[in-house]
C-alpha atoms as a PDB file:
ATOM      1  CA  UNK A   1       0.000   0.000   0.000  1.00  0.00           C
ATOM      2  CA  UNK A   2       1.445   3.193  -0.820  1.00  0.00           C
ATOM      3  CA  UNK A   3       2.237   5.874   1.497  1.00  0.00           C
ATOM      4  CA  UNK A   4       0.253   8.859   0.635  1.00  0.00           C
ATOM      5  CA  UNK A   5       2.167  11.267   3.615  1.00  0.00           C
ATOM      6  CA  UNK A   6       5.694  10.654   2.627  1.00  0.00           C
ATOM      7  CA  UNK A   7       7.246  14.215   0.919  1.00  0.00           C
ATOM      8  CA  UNK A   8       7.354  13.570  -3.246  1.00  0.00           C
ATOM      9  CA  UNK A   9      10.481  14.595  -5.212  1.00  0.00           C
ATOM     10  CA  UNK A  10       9.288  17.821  -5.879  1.00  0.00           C
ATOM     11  CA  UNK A  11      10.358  17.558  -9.359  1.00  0.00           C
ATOM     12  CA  UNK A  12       7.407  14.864  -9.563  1.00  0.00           C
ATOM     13  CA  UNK A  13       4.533  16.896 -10.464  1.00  0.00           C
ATOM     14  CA  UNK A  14       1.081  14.584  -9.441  1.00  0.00           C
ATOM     15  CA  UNK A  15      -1.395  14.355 -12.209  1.00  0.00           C
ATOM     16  CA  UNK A  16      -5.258  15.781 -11.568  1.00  0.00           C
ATOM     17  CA  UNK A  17      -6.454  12.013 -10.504  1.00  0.00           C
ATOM     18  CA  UNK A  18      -3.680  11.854  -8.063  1.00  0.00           C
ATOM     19  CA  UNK A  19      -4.654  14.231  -6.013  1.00  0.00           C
ATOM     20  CA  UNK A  20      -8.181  13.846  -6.270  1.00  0.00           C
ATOM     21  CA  UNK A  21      -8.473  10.603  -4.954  1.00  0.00           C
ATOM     22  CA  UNK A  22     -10.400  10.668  -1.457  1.00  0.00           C
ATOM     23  CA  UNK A  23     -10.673  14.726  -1.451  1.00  0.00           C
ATOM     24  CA  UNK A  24     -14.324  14.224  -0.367  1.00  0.00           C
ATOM     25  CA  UNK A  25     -13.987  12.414   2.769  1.00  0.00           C
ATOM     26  CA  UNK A  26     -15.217  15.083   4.946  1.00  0.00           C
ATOM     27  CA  UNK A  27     -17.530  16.646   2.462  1.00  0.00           C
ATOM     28  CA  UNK A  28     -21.187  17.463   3.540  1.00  0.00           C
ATOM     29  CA  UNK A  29     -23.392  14.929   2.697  1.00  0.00           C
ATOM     30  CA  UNK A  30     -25.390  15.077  -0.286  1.00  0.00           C
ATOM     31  CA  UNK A  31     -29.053  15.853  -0.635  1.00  0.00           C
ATOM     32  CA  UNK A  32     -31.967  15.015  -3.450  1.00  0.00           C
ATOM     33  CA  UNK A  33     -33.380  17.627  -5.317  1.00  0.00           C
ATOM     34  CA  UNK A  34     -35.996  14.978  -6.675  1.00  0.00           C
ATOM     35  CA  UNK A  35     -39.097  16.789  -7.846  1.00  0.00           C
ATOM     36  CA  UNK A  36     -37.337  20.017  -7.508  1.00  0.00           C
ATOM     37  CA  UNK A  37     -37.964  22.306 -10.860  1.00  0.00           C
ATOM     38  CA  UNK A  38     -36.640  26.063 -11.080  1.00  0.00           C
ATOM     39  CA  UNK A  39     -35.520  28.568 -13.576  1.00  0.00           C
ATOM     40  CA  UNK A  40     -32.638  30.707 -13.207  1.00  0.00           C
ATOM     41  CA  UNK A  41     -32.503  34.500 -14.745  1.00  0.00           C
ATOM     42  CA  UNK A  42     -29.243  35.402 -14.750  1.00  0.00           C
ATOM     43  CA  UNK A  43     -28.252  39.025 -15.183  1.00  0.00           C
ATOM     44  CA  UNK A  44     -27.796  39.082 -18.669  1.00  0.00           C
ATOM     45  CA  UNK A  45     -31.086  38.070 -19.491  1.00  0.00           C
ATOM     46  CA  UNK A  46     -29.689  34.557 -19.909  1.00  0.00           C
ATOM     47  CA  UNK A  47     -32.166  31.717 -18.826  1.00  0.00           C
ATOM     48  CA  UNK A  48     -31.362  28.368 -17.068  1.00  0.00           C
ATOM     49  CA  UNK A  49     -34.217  25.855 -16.674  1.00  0.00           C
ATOM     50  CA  UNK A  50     -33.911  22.172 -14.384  1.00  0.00           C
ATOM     51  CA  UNK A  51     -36.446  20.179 -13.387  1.00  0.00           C
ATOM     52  CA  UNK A  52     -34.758  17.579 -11.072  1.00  0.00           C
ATOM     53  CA  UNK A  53     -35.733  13.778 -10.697  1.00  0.00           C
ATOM     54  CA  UNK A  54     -33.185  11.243  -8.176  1.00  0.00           C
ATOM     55  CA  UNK A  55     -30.586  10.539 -10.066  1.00  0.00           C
ATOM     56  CA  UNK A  56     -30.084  13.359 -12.890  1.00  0.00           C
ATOM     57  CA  UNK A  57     -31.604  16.948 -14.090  1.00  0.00           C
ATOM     58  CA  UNK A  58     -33.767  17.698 -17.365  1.00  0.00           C
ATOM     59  CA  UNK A  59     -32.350  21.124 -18.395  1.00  0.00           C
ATOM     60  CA  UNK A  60     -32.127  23.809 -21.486  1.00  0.00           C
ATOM     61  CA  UNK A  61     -30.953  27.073 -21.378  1.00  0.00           C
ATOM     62  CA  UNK A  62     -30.943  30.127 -23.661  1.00  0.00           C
ATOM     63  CA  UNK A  63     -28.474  33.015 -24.310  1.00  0.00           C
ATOM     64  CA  UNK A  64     -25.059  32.956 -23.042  1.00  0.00           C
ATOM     65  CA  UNK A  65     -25.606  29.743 -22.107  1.00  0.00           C
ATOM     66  CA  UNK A  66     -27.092  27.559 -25.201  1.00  0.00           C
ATOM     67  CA  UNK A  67     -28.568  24.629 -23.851  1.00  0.00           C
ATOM     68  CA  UNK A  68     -31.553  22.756 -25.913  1.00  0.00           C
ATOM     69  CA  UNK A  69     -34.386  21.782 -24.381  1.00  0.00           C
ATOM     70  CA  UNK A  70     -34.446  17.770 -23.486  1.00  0.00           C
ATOM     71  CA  UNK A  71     -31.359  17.819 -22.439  1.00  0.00           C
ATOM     72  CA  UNK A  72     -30.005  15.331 -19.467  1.00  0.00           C
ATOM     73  CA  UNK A  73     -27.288  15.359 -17.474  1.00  0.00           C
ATOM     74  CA  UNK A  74     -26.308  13.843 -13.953  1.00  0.00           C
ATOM     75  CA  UNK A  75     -25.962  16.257 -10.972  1.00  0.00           C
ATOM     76  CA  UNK A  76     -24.846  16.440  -7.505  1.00  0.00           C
ATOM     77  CA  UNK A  77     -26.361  19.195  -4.875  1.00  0.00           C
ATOM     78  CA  UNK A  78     -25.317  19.987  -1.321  1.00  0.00           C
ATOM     79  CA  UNK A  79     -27.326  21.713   0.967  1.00  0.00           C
ATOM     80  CA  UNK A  80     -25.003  24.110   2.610  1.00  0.00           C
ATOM     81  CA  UNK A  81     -26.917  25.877   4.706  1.00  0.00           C
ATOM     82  CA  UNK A  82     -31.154  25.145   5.735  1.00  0.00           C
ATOM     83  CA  UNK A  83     -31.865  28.043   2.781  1.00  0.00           C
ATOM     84  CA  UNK A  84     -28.448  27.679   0.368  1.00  0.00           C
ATOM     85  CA  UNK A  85     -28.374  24.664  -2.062  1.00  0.00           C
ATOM     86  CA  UNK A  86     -24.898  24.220  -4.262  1.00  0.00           C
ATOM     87  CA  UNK A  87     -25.189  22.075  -7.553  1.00  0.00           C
ATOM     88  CA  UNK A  88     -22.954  20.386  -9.917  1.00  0.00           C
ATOM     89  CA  UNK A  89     -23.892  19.558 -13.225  1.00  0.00           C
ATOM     90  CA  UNK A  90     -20.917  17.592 -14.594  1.00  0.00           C
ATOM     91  CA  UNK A  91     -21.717  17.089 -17.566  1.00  0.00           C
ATOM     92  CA  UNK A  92     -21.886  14.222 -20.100  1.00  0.00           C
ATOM     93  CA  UNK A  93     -24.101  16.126 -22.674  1.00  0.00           C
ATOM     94  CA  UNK A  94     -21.066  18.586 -23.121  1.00  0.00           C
ATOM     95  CA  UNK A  95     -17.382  17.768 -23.652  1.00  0.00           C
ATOM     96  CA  UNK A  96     -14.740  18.870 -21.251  1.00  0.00           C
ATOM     97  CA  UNK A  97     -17.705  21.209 -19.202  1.00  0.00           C
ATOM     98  CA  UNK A  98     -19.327  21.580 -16.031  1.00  0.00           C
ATOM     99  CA  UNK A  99     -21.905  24.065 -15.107  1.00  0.00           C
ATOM    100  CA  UNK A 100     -22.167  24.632 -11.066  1.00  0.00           C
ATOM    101  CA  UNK A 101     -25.165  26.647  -9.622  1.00  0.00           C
ATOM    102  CA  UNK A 102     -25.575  28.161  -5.970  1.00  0.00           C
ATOM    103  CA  UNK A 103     -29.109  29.273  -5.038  1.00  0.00           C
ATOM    104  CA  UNK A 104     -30.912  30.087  -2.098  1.00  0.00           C
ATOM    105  CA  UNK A 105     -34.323  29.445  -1.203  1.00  0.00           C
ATOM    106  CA  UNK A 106     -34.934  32.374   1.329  1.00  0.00           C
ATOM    107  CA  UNK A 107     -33.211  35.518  -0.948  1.00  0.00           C
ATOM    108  CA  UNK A 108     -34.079  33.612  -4.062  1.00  0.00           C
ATOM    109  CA  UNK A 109     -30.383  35.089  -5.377  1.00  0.00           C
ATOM    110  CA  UNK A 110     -28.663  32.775  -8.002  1.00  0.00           C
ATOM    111  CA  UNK A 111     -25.149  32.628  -9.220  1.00  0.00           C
ATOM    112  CA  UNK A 112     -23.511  29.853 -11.994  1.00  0.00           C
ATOM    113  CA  UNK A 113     -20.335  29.215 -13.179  1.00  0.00           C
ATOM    114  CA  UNK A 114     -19.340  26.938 -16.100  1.00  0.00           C
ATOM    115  CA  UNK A 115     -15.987  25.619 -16.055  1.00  0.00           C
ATOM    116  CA  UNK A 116     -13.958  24.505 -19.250  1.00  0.00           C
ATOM    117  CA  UNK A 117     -11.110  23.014 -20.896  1.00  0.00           C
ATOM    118  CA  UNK A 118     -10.358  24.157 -23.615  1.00  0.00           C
ATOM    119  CA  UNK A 119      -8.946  21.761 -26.441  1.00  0.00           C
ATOM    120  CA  UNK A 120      -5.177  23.153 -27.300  1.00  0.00           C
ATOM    121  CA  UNK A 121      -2.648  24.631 -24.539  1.00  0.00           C
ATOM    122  CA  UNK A 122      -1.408  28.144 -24.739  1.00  0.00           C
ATOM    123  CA  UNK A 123       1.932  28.554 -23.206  1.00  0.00           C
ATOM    124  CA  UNK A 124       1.570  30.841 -19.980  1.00  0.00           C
ATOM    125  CA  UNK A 125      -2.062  30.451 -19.854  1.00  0.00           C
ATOM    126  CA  UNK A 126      -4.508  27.989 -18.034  1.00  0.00           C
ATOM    127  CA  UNK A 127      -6.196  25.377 -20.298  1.00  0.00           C
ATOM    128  CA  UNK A 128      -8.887  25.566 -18.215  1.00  0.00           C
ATOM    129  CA  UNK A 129     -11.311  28.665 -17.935  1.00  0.00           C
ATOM    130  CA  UNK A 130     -14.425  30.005 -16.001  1.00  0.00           C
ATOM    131  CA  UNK A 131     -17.418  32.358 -16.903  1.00  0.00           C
ATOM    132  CA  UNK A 132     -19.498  33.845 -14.083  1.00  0.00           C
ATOM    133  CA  UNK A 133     -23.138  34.493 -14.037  1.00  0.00           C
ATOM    134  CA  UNK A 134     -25.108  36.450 -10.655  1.00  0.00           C
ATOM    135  CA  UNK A 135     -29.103  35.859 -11.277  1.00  0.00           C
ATOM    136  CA  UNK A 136     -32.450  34.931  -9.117  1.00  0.00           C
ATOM    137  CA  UNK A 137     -34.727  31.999  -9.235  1.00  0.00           C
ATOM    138  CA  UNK A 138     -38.118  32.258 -10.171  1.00  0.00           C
ATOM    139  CA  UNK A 139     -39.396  31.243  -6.581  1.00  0.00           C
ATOM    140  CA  UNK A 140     -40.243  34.270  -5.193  1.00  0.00           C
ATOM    141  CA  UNK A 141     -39.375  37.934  -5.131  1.00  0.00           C
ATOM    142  CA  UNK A 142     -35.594  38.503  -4.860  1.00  0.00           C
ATOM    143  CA  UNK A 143     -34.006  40.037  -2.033  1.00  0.00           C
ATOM    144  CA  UNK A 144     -30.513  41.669  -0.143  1.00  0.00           C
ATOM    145  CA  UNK A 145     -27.397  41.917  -1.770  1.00  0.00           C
ATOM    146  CA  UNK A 146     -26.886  40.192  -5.217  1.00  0.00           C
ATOM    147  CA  UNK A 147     -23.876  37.882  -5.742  1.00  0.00           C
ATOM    148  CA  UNK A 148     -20.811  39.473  -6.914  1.00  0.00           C
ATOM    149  CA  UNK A 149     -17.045  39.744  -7.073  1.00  0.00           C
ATOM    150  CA  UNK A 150     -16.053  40.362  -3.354  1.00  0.00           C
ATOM    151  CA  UNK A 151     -11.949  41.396  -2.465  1.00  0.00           C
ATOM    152  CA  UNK A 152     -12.886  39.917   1.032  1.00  0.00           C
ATOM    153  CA  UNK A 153     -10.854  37.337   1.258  1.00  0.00           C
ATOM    154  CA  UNK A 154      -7.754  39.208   0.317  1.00  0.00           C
ATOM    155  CA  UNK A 155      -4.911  38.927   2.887  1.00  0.00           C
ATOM    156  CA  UNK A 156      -6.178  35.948   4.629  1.00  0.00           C
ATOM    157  CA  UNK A 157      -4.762  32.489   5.072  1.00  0.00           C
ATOM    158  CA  UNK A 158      -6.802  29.355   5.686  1.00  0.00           C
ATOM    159  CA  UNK A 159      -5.888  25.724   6.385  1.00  0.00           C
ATOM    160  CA  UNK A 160      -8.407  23.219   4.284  1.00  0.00           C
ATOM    161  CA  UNK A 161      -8.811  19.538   5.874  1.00  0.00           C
ATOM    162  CA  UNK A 162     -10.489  17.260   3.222  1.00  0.00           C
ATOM    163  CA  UNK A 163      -9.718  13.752   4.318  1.00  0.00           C
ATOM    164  CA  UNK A 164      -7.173  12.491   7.113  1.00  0.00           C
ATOM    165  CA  UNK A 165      -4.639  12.464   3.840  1.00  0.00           C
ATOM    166  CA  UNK A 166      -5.596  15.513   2.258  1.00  0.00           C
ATOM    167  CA  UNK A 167      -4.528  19.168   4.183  1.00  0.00           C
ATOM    168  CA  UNK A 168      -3.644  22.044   2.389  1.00  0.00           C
ATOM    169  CA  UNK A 169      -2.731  26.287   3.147  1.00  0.00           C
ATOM    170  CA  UNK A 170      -4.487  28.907   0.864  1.00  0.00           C
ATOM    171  CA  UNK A 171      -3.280  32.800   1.064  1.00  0.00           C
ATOM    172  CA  UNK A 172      -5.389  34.986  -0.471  1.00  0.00           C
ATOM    173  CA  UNK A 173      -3.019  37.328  -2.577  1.00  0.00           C
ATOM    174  CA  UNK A 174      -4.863  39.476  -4.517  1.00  0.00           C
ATOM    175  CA  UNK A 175      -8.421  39.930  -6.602  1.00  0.00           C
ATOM    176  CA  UNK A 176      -6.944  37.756  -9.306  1.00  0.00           C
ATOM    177  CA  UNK A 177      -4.059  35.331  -7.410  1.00  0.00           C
ATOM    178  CA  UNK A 178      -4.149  32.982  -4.600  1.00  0.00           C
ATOM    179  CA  UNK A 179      -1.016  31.004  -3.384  1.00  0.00           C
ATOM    180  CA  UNK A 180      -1.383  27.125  -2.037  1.00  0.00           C
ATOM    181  CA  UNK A 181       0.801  24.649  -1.087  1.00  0.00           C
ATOM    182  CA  UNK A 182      -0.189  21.089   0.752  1.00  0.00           C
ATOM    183  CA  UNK A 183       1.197  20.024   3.970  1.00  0.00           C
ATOM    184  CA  UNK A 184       0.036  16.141   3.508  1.00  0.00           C
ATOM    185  CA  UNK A 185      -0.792  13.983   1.303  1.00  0.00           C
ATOM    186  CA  UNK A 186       0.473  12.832  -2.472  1.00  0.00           C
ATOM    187  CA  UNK A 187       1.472  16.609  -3.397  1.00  0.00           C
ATOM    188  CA  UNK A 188       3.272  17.140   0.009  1.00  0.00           C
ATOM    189  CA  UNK A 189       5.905  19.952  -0.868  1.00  0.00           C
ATOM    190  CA  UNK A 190       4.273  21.131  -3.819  1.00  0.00           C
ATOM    191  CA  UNK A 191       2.363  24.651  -4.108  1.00  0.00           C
ATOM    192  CA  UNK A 192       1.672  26.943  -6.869  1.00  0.00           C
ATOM    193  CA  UNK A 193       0.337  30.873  -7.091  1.00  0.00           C
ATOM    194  CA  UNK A 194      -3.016  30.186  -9.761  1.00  0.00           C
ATOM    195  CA  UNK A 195      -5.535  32.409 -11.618  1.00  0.00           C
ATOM    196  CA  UNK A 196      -8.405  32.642  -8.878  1.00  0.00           C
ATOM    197  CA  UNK A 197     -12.184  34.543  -8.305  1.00  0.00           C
ATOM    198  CA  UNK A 198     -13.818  35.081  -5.425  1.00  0.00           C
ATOM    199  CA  UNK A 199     -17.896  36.068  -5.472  1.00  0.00           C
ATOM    200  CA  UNK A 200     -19.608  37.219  -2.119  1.00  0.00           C
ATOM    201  CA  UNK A 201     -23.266  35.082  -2.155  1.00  0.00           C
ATOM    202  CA  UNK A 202     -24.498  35.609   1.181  1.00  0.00           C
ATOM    203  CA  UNK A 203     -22.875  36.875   4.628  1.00  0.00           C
ATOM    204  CA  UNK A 204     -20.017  34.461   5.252  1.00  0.00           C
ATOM    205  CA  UNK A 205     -20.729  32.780   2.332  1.00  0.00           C
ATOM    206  CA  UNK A 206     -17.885  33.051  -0.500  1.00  0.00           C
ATOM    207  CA  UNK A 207     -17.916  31.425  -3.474  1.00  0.00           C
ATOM    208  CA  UNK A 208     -14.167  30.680  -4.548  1.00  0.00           C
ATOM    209  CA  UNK A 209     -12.854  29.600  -8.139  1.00  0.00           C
ATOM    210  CA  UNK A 210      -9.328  28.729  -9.254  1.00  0.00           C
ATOM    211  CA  UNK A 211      -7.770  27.551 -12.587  1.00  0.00           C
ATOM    212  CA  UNK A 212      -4.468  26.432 -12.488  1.00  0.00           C
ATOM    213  CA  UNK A 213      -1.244  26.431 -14.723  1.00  0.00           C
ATOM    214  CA  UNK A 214       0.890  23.488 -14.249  1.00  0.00           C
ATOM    215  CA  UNK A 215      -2.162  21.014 -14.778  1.00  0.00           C
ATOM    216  CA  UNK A 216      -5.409  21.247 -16.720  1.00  0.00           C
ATOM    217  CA  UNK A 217      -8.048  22.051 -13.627  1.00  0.00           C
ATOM    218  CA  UNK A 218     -10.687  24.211 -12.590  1.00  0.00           C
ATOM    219  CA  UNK A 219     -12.626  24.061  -9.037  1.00  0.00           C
ATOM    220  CA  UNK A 220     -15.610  25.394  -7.410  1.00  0.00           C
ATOM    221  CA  UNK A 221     -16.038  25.897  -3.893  1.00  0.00           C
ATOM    222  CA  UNK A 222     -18.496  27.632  -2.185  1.00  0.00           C
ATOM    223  CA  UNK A 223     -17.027  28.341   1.579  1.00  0.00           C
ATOM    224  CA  UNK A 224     -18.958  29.088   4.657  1.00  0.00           C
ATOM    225  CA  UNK A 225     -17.059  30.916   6.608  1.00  0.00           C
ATOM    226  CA  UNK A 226     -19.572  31.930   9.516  1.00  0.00           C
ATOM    227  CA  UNK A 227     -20.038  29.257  12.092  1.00  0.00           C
ATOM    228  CA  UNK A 228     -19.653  26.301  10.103  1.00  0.00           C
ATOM    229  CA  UNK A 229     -16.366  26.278   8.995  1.00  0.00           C
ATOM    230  CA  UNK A 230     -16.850  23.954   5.831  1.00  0.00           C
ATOM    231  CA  UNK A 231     -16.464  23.769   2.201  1.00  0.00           C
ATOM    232  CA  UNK A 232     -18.574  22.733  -0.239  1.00  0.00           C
ATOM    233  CA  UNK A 233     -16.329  21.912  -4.282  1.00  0.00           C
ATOM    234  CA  UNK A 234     -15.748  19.763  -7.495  1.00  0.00           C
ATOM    235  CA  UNK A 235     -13.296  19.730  -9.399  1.00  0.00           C
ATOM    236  CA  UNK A 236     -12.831  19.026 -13.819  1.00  0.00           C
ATOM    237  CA  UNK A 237      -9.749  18.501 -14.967  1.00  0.00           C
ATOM    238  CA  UNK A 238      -7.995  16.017 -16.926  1.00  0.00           C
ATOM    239  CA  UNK A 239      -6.516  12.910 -15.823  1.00  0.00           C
ATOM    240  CA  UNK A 240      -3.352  11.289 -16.093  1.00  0.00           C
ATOM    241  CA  UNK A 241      -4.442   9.455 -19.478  1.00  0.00           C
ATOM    242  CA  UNK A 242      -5.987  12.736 -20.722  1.00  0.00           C
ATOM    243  CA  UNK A 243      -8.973  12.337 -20.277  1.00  0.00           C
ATOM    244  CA  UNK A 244     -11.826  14.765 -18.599  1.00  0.00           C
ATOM    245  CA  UNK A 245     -13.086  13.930 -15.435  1.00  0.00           C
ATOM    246  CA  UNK A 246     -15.366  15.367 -12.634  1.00  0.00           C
ATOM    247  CA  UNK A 247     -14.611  15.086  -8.945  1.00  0.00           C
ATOM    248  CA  UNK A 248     -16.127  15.957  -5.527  1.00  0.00           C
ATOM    249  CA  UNK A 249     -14.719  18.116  -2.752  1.00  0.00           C
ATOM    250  CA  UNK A 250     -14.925  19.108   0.742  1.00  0.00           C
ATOM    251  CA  UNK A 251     -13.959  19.520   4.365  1.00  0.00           C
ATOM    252  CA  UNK A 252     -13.357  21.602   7.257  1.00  0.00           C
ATOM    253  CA  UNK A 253     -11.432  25.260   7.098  1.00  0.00           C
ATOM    254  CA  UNK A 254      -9.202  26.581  10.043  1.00  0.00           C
ATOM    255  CA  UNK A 255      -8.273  30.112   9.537  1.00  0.00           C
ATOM    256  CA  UNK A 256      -4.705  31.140  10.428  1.00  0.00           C
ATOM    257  CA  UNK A 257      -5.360  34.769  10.372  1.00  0.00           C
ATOM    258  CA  UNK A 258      -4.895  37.476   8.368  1.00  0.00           C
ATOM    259  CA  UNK A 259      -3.177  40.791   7.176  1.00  0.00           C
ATOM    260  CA  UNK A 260      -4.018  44.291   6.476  1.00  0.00           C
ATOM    261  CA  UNK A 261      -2.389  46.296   3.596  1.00  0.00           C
ATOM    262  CA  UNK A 262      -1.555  49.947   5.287  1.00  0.00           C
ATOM    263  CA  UNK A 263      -1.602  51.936   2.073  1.00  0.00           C
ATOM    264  CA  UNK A 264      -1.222  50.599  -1.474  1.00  0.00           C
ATOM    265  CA  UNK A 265      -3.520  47.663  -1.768  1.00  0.00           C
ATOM    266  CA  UNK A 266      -3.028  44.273  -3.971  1.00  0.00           C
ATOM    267  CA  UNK A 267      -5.154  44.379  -7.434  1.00  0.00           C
END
C-alpha cells in the first residue's frame, strides 16, 4: 500500500487524478433535489431551466448559455446551509464542461459558473477557464445583496482539511491570485500561485474559483465561513491518461489569520 504522507520529489509533479483521490472524505453529505424544478434569470437576461428527478436533471438554457431543451445530465447538490443549495452539473451532454449553480431558497439570489477546458494549450495560460453568471430563481421575489465579485478574502490564510490524507494552506493574494501549497498527502511539498475569483453570495458565504497552470483544472467551492467552517467543491480537470473527469470536494477550514495592507492595496 502506498504511502500517501511521505514528501514527493518535488520535481514529480502529481497528475489531476492523483490528487483527487479521497478529497471528499469530509464533504457534507449530499441531498436530493428529486421533484425540484426552477428557472434561473441570470443578469444578462440569460435563462437556465432544471427540473430535477433522483438521479439526474432535465435542463435547457438560452443566451449565453445555449442549452436545448431535453437535455439530461447527472448532478450532484449539497445543501449548505437550511436556505443555500450548491449544484454540480458535470456534464456528459457537453465535452470537457461543467456548469455549477448556488441558489438560495430564502433571498431567491442565483449565481452559476461553467468551467472549461479548452482543447489546445497556450503557453503561460490555463487550459482551463471560467465564466461567471449572478441571477435569481423564479421562486419568489428577490431580495438583499446580489452575488458578486467580493476582495474579502484578500490577505487571509486558511488551512483546508479534506480527508485524514488531504490538508492544504491557501493565502489569499490578490483579486486575481491565490497562493497554495499542501502540507500532507500525495502533493506534500508542492504549491503553486493560480488564476483565482472570489464572489460574495451571502454573509459568510464566499464562493471561490481557481484555474491552475501546471495542470489542466478548474474548481468550485463555495465556503462558509460563519459558524460552520466547511467547504462545499468539485473539481474538472484532466486525468493522467488525458482524459476529462469530474470530482467531488470538501472539508473543514481553520483560519490562520490574516493581514491588512496599510496603504497601497493588492489588485
Amino acid at each position: 500500500m502506498t504511502d500517501t504522507t511521505t514528501d514527493p520529489a518535488l520535481d514529480e509533479w502529481r497528475t489531476y487524478d492523483d490528487f483527487s483521490a479521497g478529497i471528499d472524505t469530509y464533504r457534507l453529505p449530499n441531498t436530493s433535489l428529486a421533484g425540484t424544478a426552477l428557472t434561473i434569470t441570470l443578469d444578462d437576461g440569460s435563462r437556465i431551466r432544471l427540473a430535477f428527478d433522483e438521479d439526474a436533471v432535465a435542463w435547457s438554457a438560452t443566451g449565453a448559455i445555449e442549452v436545448p431543451e431535453g437535455t439530461r445530465d447527472p448532478y450532484d447538490a449539497v445543501a449548505v446551509r437550511e436556505d443555500v443549495v450548491f449544484v454540480n452539473l458535470p456534464l456528459e451532454s457537453r465535452e470537457r464542461e461543467a456548469l455549477t449553480l448556488v441558489y438560495s431558497t430564502a433571498t431567491h439570489r442565483a449565481l452559476a459558473v461553467v468551467s472549461h477546458i479548452d482543447d489546445e494549450e497556450v503557453e503561460g495560460t490555463p487550459r482551463v477557464s471560467q465564466r461567471f453568471f449572478a441571477g435569481v430563481t423564479d421562486r419568489g421575489e428577490p431580495t438583499g445583496e446580489a452575488p458578486g465579485p467580493s476582495r474579502d478574502l484578500i490577505g487571509k490564510r486558511n488551512v483546508y482539511r479534506y480527508s485524514p490524507h488531504h490538508l492544504y494552506e491557501h493565502v489569499y493574494i490578490s483579486s486575481q491570485r491565490y497562493a497554495w501549497q499542501c502540507l500532507e498527502g500525495v502533493q506534500r511539498g508542492h504549491g503553486d500561485m493560480d488564476l483565482s475569483t472570489v464572489w460574495r453570495f451571502a454573509d459568510g458565504l464566499y464562493l471561490f474559483c481557481f484555474r491552475e497552470f501546471r495542470i489542466a483544472v478548474a474548481s468550485v467551492w463555495l465556503h462558509d465561513l460563519g459558524y460552520q467552517l466547511m467547504t462545499t467543491g468539485v473539481f474538472l480537470g484532466l486525468n493522467g491518461e488525458g482524459r476529462a473527469e469530474h470530482s467531488r470536494g470538501g472539508g473543514h477550514i481553520y483560519p490562520l489569520g490574516s493581514v491588512s495592507y496599510p496603504d497601497a492595496q493588492p489588485i
